[in-house]
Protein backbone atom coordinates (compact mmCIF):
# COMPACT_ATOMS: atom_id res chain seq x y z
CA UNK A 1 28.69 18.62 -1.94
CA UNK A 2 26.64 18.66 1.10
CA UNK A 3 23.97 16.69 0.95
CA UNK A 4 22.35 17.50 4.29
CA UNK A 5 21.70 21.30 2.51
CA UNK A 6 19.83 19.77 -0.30
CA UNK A 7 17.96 17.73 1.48
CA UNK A 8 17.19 20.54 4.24
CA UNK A 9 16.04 22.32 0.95
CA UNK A 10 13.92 19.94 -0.49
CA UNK A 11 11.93 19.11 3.02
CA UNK A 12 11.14 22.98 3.05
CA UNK A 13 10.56 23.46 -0.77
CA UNK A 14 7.59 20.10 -0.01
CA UNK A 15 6.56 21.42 3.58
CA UNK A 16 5.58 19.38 6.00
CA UNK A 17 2.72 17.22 4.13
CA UNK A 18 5.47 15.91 1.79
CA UNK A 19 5.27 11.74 1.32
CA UNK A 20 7.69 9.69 2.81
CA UNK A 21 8.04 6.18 1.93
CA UNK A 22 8.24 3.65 4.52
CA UNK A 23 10.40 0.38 3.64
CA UNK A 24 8.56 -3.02 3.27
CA UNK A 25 11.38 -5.45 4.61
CA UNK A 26 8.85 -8.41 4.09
CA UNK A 27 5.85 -9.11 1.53
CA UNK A 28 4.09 -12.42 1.31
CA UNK A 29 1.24 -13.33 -1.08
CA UNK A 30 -1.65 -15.87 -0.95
CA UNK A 31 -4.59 -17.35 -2.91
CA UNK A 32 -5.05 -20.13 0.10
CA UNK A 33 -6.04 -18.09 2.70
CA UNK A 34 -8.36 -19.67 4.99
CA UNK A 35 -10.51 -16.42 5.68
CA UNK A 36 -13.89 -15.87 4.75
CA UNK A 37 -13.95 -12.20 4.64
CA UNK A 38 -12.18 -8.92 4.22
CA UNK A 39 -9.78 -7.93 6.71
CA UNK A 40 -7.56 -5.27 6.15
CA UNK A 41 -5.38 -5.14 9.78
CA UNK A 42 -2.43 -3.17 11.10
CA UNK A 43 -0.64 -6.17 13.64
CA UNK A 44 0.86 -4.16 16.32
CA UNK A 45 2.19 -7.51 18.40
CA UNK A 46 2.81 -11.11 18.68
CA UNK A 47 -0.67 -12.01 20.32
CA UNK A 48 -2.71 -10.62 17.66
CA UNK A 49 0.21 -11.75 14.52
CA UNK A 50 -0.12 -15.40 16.16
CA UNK A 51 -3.89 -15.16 15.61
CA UNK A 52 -4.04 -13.86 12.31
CA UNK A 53 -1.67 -16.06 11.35
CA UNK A 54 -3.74 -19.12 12.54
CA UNK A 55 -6.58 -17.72 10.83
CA UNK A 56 -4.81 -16.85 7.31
CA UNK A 57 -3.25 -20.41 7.44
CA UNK A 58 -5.31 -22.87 9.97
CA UNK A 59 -2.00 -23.77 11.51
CA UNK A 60 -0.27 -25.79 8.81
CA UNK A 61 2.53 -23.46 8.87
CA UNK A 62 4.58 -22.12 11.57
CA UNK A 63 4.08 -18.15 12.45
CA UNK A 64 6.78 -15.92 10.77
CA UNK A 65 8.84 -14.15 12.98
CA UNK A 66 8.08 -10.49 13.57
CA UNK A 67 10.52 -7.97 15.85
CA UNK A 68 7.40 -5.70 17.03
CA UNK A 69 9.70 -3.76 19.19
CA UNK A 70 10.48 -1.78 15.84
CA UNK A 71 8.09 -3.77 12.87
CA UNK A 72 4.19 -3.98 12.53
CA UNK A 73 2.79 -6.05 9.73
CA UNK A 74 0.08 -4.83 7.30
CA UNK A 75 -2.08 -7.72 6.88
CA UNK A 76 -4.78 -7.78 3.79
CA UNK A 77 -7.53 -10.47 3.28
CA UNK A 78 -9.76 -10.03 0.67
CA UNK A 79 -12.01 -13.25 1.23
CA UNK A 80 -13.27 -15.24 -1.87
CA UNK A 81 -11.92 -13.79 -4.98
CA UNK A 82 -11.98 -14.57 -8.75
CA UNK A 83 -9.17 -14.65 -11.17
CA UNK A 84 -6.48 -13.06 -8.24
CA UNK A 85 -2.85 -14.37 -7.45
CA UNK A 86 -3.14 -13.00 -4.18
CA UNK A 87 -2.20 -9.33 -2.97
CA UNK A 88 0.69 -7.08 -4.24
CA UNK A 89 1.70 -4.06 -2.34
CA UNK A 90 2.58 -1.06 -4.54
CA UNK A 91 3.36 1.71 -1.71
CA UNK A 92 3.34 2.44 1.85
CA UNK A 93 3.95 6.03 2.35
CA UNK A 94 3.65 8.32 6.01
CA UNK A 95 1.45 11.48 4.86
CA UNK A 96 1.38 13.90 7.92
CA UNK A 97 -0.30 11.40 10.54
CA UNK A 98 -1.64 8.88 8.11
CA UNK A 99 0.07 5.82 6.76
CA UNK A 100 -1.39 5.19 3.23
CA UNK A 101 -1.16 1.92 1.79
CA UNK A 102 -1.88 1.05 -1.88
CA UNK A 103 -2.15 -2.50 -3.16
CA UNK A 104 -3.87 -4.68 -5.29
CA UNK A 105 -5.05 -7.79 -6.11
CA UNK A 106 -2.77 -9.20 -8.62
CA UNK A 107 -4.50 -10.84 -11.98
CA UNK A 108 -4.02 -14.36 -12.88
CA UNK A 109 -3.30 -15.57 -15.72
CA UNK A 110 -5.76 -16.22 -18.12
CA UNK A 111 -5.67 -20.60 -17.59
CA UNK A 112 -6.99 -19.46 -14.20
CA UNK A 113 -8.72 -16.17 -14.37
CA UNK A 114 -12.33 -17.86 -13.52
CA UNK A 115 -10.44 -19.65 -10.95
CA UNK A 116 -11.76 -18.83 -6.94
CA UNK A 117 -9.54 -17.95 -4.45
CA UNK A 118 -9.00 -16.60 -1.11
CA UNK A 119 -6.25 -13.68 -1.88
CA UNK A 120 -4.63 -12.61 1.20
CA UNK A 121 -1.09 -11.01 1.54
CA UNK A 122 1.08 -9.57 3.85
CA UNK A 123 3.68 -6.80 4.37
CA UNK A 124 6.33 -6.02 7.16
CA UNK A 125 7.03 -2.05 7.81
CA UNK A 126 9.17 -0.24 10.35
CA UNK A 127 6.46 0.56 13.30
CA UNK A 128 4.98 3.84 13.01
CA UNK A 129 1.80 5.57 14.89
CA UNK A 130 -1.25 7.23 13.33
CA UNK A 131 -4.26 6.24 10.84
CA UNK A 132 -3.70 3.62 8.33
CA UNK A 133 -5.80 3.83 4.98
CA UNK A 134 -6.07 0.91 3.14
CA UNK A 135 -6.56 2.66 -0.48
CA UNK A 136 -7.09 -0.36 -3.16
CA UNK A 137 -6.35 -0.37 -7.34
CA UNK A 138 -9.87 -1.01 -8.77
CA UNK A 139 -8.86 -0.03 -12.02
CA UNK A 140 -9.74 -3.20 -14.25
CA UNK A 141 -8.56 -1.92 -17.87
CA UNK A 142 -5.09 -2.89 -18.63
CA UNK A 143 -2.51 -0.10 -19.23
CA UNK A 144 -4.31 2.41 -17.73
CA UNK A 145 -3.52 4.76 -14.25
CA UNK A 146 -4.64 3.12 -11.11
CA UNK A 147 -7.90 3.85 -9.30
CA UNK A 148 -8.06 3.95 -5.66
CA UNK A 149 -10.85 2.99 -3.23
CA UNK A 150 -10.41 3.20 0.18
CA UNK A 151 -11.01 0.21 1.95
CA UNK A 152 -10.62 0.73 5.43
CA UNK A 153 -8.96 2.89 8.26
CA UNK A 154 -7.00 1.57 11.29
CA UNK A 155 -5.35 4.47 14.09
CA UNK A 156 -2.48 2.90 15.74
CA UNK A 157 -1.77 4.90 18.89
């Protein structure tokens, strides 16, 4: 069977506003981030990934190695939070010229869900151009469908 034909037909039967998931090669969570407040930040190249790093980790470990010729990295920090275990990324999906990401801050366990923390996490994604909306899970009651809020919005031309 030829693939190519179904896939031709699918793309037409969706149109041109159909999803398409981007890869996450890389994902990284924190609850010892050293940033105060909320950053939600599309790193386009080494300068700014060596300062966020710094920032997210006041230089006690060594900046992860990013190929920006053909990777950005999604980079969340949520500040002082209670009960997380840092951030968990569920999608990252190209929607016409937006670039939707959906995460949330994962819950800890109930030994430290008073605990405060500073959840922070990261995600690496093939490099790709338009507006990023950071949409986060709000939804608090277990078992039930996400809700999204949108956090922020980032164009990367």
């Amino acid at each position: 069977m030829d693939f190519s034909v179904v896939i031709a037909a699918i793309a037409a039967f969706f149109g041109p506003g159909a999803p398409q998931v981007l890869p996450v090669s890389v994902t990284y969570k924190s609850t010892t981030s050293y940033a105060s407040r909320p950053r939600y930040q599309v790193v386009t190249n080494q300068v700014q990934w060596s300062k966020a790093w710094i920032e997210e980790t006041k230089g006690t470990r060594s900046t992860p190695t990013v190929d920006f010729k053909n990777k950005f990295v999604v980079l969340i920090q949520q500040g002082k939070t209670v009960g997380s275990e840092g951030i968990v990324f569920h999608s990252v999906q190209r929607v016409n010229d937006q670039i939707v990401i959906r995460f949330d801050n994962e819950s800890a366990p109930a030994s430290r869900k008073n605990k405060v923390s500073t959840a922070s996490g990261y995600a690496v994604i093939p490099n790709a151009r338009g507006t990023y909306v950071f949409l986060e899970n709000v939804q608090q009651v277990k078992d039930k469908p996400p809700i999204w809020r949108e956090r922020a919005r980032q164009t990367v031309k």
